[in-house]
PDB file of N, CA and C in Angstrom:
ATOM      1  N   UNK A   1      94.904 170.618 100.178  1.00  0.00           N
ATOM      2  CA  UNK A   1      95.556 171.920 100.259  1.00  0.00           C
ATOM      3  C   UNK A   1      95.404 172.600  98.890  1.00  0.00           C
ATOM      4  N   UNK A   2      95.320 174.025  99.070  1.00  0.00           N
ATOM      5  CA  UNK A   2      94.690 174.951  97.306  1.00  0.00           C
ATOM      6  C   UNK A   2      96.157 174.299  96.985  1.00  0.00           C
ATOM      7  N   UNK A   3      96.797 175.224  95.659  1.00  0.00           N
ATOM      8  CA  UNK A   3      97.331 175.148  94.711  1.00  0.00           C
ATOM      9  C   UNK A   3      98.275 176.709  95.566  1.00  0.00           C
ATOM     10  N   UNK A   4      97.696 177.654  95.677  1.00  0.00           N
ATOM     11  CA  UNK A   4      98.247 178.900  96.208  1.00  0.00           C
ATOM     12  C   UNK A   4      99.111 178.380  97.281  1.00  0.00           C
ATOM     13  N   UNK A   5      98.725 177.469  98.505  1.00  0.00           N
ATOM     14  CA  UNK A   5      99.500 177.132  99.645  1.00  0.00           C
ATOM     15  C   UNK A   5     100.505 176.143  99.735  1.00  0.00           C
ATOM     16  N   UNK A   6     100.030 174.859  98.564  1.00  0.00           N
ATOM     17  CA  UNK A   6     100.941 174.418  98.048  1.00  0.00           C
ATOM     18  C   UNK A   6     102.943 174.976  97.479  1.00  0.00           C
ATOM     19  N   UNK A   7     102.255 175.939  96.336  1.00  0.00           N
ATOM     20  CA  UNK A   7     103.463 176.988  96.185  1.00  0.00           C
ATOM     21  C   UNK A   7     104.349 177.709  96.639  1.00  0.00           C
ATOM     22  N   UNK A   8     103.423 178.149  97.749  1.00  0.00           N
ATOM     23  CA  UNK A   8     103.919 178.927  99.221  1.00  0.00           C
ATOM     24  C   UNK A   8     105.123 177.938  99.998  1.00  0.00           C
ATOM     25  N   UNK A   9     104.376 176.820  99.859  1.00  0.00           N
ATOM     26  CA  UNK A   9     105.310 176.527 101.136  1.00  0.00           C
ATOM     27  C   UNK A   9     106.288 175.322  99.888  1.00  0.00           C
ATOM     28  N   UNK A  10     106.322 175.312  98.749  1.00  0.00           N
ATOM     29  CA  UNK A  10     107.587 174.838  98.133  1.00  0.00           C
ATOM     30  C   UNK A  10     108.150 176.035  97.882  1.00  0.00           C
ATOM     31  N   UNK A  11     107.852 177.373  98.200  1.00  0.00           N
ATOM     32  CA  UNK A  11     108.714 178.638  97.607  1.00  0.00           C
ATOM     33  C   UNK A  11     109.487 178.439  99.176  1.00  0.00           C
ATOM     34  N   UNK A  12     109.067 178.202 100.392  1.00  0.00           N
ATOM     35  CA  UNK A  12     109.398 178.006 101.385  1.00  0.00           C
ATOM     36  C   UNK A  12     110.847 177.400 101.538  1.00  0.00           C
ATOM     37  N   UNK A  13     110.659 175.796 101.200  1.00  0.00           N
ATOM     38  CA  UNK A  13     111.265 174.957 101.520  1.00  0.00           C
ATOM     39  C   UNK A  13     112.605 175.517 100.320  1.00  0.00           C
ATOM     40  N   UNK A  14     112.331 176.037  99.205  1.00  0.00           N
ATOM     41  CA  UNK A  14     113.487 176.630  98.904  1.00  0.00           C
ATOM     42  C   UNK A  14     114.297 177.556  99.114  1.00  0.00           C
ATOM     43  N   UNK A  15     113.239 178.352  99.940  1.00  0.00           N
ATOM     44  CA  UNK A  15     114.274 179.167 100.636  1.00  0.00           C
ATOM     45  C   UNK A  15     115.316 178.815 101.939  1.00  0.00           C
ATOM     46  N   UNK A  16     114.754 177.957 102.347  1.00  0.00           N
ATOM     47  CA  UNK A  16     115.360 176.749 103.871  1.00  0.00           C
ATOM     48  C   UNK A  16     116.642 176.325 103.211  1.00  0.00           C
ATOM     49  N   UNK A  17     116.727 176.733 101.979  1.00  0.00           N
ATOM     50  CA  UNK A  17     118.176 176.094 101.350  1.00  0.00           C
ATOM     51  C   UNK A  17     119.216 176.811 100.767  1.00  0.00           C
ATOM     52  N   UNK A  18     118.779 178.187 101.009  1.00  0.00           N
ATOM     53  CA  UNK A  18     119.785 179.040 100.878  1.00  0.00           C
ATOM     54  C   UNK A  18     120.205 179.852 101.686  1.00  0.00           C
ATOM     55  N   UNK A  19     121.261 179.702 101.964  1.00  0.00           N
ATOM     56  CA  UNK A  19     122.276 180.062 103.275  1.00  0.00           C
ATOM     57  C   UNK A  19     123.122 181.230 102.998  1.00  0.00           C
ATOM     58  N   UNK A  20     123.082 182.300 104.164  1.00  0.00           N
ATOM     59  CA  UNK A  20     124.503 182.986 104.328  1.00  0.00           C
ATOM     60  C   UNK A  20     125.438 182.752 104.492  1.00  0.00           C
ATOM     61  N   UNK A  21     126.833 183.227 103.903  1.00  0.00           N
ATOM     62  CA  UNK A  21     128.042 181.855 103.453  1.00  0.00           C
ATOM     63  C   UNK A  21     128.888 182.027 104.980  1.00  0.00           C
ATOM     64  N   UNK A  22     128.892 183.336 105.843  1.00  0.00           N
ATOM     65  CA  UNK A  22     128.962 183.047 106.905  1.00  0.00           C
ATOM     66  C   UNK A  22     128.266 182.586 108.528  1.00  0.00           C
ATOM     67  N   UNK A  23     126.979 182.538 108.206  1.00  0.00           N
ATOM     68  CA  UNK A  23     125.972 181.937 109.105  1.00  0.00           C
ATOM     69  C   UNK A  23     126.072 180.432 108.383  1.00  0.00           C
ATOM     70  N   UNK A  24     125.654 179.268 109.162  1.00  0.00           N
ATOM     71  CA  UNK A  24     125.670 178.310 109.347  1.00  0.00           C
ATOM     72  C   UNK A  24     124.479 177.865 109.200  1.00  0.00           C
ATOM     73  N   UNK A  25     123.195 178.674 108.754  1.00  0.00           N
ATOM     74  CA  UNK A  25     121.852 178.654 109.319  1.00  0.00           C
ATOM     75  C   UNK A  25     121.047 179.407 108.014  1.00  0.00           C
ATOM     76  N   UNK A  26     119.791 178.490 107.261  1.00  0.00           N
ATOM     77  CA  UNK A  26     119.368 179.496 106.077  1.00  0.00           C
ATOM     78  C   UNK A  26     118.513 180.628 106.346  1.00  0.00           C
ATOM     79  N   UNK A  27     118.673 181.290 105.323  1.00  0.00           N
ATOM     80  CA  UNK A  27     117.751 182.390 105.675  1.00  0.00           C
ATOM     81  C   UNK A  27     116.689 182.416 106.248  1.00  0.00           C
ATOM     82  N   UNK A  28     115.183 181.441 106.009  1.00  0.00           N
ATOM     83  CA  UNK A  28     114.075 181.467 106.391  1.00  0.00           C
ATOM     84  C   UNK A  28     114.188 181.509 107.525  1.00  0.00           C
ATOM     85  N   UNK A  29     115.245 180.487 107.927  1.00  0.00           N
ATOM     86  CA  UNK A  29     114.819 180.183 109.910  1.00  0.00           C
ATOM     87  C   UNK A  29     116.053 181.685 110.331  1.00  0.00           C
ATOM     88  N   UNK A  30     116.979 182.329 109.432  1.00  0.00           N
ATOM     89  CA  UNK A  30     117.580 183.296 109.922  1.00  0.00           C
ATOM     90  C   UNK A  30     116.114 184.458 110.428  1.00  0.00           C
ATOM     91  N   UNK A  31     115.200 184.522 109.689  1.00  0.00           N
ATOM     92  CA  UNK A  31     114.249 185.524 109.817  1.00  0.00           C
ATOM     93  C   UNK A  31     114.521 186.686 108.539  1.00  0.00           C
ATOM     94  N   UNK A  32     115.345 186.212 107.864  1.00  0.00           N
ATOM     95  CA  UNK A  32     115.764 187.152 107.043  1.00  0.00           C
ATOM     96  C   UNK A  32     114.669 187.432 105.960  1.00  0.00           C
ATOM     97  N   UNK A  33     113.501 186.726 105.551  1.00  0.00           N
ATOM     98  CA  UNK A  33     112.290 186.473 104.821  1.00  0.00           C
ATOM     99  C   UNK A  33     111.070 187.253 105.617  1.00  0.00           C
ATOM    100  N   UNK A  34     110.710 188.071 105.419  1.00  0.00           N
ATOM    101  CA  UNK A  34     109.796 189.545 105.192  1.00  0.00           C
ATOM    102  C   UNK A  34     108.793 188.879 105.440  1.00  0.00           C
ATOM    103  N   UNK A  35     108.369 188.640 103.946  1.00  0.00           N
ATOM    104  CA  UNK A  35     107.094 188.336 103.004  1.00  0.00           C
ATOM    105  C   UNK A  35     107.320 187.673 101.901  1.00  0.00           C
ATOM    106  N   UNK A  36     106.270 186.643 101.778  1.00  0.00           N
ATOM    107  CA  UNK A  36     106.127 185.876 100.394  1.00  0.00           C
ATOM    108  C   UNK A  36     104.546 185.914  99.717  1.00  0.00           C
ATOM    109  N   UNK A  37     104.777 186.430  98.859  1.00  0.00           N
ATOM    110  CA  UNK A  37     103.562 186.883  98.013  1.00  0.00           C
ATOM    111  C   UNK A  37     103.474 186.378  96.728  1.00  0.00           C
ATOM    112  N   UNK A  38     102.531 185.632  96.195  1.00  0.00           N
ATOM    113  CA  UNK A  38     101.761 185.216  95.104  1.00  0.00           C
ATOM    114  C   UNK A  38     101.178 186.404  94.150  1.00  0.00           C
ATOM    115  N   UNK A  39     101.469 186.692  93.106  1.00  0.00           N
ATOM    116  CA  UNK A  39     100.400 187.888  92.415  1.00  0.00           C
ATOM    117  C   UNK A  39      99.698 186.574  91.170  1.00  0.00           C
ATOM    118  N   UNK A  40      98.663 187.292  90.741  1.00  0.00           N
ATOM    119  CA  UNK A  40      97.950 187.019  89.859  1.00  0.00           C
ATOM    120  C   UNK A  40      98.197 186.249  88.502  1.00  0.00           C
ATOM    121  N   UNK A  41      99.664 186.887  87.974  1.00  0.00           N
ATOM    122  CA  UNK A  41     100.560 185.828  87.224  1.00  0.00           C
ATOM    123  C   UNK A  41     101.841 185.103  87.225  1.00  0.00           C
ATOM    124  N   UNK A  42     101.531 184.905  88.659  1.00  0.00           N
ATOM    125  CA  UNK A  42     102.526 183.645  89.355  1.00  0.00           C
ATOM    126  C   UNK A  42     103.723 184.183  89.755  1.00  0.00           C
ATOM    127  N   UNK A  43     103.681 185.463  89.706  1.00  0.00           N
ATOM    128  CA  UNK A  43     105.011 186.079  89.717  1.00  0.00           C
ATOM    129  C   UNK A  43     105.205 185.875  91.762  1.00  0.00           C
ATOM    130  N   UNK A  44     106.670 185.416  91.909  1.00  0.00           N
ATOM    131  CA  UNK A  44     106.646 185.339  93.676  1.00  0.00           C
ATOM    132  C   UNK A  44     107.037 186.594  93.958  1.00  0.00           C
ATOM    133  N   UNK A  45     106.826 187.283  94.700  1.00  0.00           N
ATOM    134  CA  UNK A  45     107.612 188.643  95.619  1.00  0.00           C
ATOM    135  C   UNK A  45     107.964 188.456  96.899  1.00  0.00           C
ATOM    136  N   UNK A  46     108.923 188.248  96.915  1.00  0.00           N
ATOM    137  CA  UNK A  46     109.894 187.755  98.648  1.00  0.00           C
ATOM    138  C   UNK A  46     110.850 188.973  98.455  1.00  0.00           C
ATOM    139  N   UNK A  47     110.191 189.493 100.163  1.00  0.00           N
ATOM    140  CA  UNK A  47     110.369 190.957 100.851  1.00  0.00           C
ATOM    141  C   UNK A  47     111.504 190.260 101.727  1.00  0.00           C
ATOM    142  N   UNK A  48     112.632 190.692 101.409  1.00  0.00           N
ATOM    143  CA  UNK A  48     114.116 190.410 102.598  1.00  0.00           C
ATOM    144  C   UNK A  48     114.548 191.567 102.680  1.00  0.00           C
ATOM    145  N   UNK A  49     115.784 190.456 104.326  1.00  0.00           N
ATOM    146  CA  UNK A  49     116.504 192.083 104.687  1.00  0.00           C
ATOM    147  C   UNK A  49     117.711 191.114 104.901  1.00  0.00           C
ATOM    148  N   UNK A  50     118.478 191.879 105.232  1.00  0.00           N
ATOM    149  CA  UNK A  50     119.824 190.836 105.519  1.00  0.00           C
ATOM    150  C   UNK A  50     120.291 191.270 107.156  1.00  0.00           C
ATOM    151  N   UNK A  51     121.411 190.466 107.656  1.00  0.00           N
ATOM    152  CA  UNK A  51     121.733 190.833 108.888  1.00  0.00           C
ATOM    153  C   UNK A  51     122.141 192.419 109.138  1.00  0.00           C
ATOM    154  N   UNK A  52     122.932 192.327 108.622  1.00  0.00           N
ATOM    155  CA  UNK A  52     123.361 193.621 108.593  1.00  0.00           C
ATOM    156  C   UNK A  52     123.663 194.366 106.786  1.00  0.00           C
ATOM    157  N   UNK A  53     123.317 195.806 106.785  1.00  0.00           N
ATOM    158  CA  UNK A  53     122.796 196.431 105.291  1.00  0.00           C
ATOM    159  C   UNK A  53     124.097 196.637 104.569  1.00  0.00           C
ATOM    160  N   UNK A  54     125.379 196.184 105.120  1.00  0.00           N
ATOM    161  CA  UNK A  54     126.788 196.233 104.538  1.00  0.00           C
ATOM    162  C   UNK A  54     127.130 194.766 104.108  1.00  0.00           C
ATOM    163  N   UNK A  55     126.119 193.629 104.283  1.00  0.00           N
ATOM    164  CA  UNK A  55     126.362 192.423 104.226  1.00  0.00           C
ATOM    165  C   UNK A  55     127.394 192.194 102.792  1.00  0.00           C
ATOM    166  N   UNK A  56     128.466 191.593 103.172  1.00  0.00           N
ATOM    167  CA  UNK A  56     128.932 191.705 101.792  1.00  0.00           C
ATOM    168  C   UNK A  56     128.251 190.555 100.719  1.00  0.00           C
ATOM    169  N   UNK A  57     127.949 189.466 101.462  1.00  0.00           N
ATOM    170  CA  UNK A  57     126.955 188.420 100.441  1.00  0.00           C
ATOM    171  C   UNK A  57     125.624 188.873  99.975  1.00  0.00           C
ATOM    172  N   UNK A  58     125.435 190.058  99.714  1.00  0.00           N
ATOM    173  CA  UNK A  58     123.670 190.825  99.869  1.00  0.00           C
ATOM    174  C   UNK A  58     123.618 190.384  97.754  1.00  0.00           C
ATOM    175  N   UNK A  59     124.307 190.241  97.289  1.00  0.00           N
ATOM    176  CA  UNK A  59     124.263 190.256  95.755  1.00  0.00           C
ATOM    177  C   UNK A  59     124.098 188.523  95.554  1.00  0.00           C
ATOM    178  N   UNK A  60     125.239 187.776  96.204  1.00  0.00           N
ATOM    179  CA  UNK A  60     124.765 186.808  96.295  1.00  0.00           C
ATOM    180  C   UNK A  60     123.770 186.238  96.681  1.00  0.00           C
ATOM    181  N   UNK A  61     122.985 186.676  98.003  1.00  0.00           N
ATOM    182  CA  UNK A  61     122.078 185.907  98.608  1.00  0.00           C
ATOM    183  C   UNK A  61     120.712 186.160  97.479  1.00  0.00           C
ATOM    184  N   UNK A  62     120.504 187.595  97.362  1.00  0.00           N
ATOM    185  CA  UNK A  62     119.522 188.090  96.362  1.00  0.00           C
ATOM    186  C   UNK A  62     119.717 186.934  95.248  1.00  0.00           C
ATOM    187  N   UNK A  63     120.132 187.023  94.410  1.00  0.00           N
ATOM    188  CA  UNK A  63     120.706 186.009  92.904  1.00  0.00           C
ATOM    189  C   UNK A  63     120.033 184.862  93.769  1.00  0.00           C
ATOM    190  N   UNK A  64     120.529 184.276  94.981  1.00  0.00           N
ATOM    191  CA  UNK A  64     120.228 182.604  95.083  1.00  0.00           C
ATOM    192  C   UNK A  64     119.271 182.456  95.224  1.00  0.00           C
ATOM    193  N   UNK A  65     118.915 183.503  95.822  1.00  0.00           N
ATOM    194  CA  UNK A  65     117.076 182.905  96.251  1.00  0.00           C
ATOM    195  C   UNK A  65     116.079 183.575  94.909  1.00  0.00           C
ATOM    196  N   UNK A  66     116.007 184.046  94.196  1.00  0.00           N
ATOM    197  CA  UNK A  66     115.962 184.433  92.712  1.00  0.00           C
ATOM    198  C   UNK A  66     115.502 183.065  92.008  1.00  0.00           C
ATOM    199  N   UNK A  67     116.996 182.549  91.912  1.00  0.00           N
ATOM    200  CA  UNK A  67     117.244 181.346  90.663  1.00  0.00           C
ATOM    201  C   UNK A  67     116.068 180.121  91.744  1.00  0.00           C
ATOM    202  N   UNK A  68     116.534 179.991  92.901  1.00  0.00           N
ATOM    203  CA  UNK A  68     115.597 178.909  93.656  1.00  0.00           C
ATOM    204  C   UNK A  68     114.702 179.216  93.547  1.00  0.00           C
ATOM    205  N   UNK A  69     114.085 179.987  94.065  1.00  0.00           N
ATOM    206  CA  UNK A  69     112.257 180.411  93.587  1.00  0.00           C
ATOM    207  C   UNK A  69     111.878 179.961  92.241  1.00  0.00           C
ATOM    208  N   UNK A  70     112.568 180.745  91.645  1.00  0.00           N
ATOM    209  CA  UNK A  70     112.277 180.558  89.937  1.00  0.00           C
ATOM    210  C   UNK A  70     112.254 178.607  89.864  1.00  0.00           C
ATOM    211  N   UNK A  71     112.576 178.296  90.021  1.00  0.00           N
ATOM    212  CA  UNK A  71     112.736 176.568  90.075  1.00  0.00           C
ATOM    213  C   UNK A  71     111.677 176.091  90.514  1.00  0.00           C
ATOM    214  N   UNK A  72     110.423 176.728  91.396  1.00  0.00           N
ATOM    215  CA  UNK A  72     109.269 176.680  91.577  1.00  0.00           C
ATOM    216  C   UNK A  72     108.279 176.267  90.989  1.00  0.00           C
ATOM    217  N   UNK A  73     107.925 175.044  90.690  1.00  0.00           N
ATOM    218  CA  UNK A  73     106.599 174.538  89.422  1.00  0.00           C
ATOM    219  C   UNK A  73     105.692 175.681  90.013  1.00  0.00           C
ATOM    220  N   UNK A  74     105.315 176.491  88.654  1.00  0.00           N
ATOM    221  CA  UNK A  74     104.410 177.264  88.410  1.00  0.00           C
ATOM    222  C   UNK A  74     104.625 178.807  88.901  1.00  0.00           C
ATOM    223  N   UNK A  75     105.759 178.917  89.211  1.00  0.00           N
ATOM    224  CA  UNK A  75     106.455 180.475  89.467  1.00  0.00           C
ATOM    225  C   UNK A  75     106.849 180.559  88.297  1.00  0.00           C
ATOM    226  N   UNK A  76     106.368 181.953  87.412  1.00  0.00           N
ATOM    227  CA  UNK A  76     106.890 182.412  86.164  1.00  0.00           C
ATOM    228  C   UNK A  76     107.702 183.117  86.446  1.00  0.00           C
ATOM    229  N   UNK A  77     107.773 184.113  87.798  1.00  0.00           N
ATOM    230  CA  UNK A  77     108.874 185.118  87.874  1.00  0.00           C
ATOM    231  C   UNK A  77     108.905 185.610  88.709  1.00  0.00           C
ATOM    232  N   UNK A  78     110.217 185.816  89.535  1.00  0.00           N
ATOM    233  CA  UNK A  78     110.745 185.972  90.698  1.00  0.00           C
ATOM    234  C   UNK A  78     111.318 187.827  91.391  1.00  0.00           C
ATOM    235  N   UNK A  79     110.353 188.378  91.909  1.00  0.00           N
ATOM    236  CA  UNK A  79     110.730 189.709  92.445  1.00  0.00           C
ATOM    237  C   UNK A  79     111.515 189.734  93.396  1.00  0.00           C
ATOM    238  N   UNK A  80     112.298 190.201  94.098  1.00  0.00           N
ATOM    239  CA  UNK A  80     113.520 190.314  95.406  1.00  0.00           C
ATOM    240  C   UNK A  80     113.464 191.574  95.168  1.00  0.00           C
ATOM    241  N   UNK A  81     112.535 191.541  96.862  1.00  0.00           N
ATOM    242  CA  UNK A  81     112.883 193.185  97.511  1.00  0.00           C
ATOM    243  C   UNK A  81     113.339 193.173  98.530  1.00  0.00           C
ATOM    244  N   UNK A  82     114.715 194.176  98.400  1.00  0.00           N
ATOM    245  CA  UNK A  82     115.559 194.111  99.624  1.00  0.00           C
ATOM    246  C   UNK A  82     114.848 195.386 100.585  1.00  0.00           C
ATOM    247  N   UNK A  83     114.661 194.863 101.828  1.00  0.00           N
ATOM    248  CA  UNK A  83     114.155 196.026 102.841  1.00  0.00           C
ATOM    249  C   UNK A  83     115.161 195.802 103.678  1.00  0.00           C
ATOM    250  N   UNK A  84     115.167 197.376 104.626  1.00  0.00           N
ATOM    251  CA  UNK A  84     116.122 197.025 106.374  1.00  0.00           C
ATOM    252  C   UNK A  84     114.808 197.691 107.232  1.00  0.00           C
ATOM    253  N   UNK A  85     113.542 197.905 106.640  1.00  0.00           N
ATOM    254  CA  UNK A  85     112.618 198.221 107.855  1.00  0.00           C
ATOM    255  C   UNK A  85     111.511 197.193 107.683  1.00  0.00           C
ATOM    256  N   UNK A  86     111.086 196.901 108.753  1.00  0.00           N
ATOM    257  CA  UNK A  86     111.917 196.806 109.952  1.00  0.00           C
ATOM    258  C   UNK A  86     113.521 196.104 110.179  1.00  0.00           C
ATOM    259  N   UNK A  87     114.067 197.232 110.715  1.00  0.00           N
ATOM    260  CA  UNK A  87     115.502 196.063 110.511  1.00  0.00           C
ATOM    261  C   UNK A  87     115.320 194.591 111.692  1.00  0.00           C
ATOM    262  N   UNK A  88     116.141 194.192 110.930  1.00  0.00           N
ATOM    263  CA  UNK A  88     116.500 192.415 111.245  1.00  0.00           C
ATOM    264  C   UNK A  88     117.129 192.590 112.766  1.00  0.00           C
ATOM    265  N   UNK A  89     116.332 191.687 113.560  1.00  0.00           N
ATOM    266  CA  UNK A  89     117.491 191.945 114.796  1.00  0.00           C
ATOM    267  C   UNK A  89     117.192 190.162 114.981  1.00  0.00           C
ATOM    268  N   UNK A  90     117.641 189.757 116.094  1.00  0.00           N
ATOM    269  CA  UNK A  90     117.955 188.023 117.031  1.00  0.00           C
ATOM    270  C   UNK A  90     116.406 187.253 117.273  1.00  0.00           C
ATOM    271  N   UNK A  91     115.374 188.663 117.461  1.00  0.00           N
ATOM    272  CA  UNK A  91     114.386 188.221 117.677  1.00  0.00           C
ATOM    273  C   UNK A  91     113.154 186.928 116.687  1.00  0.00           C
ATOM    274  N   UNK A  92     113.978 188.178 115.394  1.00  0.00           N
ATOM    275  CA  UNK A  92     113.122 187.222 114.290  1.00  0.00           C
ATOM    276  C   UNK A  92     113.595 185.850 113.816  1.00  0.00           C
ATOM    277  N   UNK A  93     114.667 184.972 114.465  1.00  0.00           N
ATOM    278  CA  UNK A  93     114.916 183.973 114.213  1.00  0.00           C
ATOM    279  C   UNK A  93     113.995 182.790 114.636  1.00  0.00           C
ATOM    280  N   UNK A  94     113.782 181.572 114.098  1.00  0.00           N
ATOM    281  CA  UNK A  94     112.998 180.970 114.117  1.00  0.00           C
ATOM    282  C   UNK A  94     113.589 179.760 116.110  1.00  0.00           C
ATOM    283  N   UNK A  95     113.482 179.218 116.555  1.00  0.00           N
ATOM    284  CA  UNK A  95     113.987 178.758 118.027  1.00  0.00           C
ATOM    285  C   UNK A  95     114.733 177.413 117.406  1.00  0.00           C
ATOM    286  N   UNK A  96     115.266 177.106 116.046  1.00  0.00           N
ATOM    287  CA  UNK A  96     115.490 175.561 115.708  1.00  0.00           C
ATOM    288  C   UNK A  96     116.877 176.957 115.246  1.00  0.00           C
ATOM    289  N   UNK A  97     116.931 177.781 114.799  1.00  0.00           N
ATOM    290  CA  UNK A  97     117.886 178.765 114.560  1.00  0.00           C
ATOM    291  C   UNK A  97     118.751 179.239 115.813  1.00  0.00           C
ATOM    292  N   UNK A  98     117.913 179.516 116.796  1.00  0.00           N
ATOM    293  CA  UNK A  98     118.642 180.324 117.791  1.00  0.00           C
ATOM    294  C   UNK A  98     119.402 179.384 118.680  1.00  0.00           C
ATOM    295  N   UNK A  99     118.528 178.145 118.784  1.00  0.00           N
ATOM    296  CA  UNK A  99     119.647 176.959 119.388  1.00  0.00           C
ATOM    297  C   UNK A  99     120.710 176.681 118.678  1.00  0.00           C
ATOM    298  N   UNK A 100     120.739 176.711 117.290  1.00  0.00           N
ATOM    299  CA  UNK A 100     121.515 176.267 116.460  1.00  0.00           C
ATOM    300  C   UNK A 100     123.269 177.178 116.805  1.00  0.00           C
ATOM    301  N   UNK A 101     122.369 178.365 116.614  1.00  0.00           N
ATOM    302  CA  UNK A 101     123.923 179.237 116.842  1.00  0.00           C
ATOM    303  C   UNK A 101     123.912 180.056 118.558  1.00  0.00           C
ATOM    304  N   UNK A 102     123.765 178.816 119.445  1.00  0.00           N
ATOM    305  CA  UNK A 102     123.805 179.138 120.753  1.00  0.00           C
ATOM    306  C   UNK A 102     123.215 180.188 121.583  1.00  0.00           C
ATOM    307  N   UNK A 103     121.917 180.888 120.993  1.00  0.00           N
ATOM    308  CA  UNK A 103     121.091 181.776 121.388  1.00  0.00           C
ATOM    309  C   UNK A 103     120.084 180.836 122.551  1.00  0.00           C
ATOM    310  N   UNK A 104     119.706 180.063 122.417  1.00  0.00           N
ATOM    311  CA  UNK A 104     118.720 179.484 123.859  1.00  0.00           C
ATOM    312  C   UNK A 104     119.629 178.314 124.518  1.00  0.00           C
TER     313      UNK A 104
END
């Protein structure tokens, strides 16, 4: 596996570990994760949205997944862009998510 896909999917698995403090369920498999992008000097750019754009954890969640990324062998620096388009709806949850919180 490159070195690029490697990164990807430990920027991944750190995101699988940061949770909304009232969902039960982390973000990645929430669907709440956009995009994850590599630039040229390692910098990560993870495109989120949150459930809803009044979320009151939106400062927290941003910050956690920030500091986790950054913890990334070979991530120098961590971008968080908050989007609501497309907004977030039930669909984009992952099916290990939607069983989880009684959707299938």
């Amino acid at each position: 596996m490159n070195e690029f896909l490697e990164r990807e999917e430990k920027i991944v698995e750190m995101l699988r570990t940061v949770y909304d403090p009232e969902i039960p369920v982390n973000i990645y498999d929430l669907g709440l994760i956009y995009s994850i992008e590599l630039t040229d000097d390692n910098t990560a750019v993870i495109e989120m949205t949150l459930t809803a754009p009044s979320c009151p954890a939106a400062d927290f969640l941003v910050e956690d997944v920030r500091q986790k990324v950054a913890s990334v062998e070979g991530v120098s620096d961590v971008d968080v862009r908050l989007v609501f388009e497309p907004e977030w709806d039930k669909d984009r949850m992952s099916e290990e998510a939607k069983l989880q919180l009684g959707f299938l």
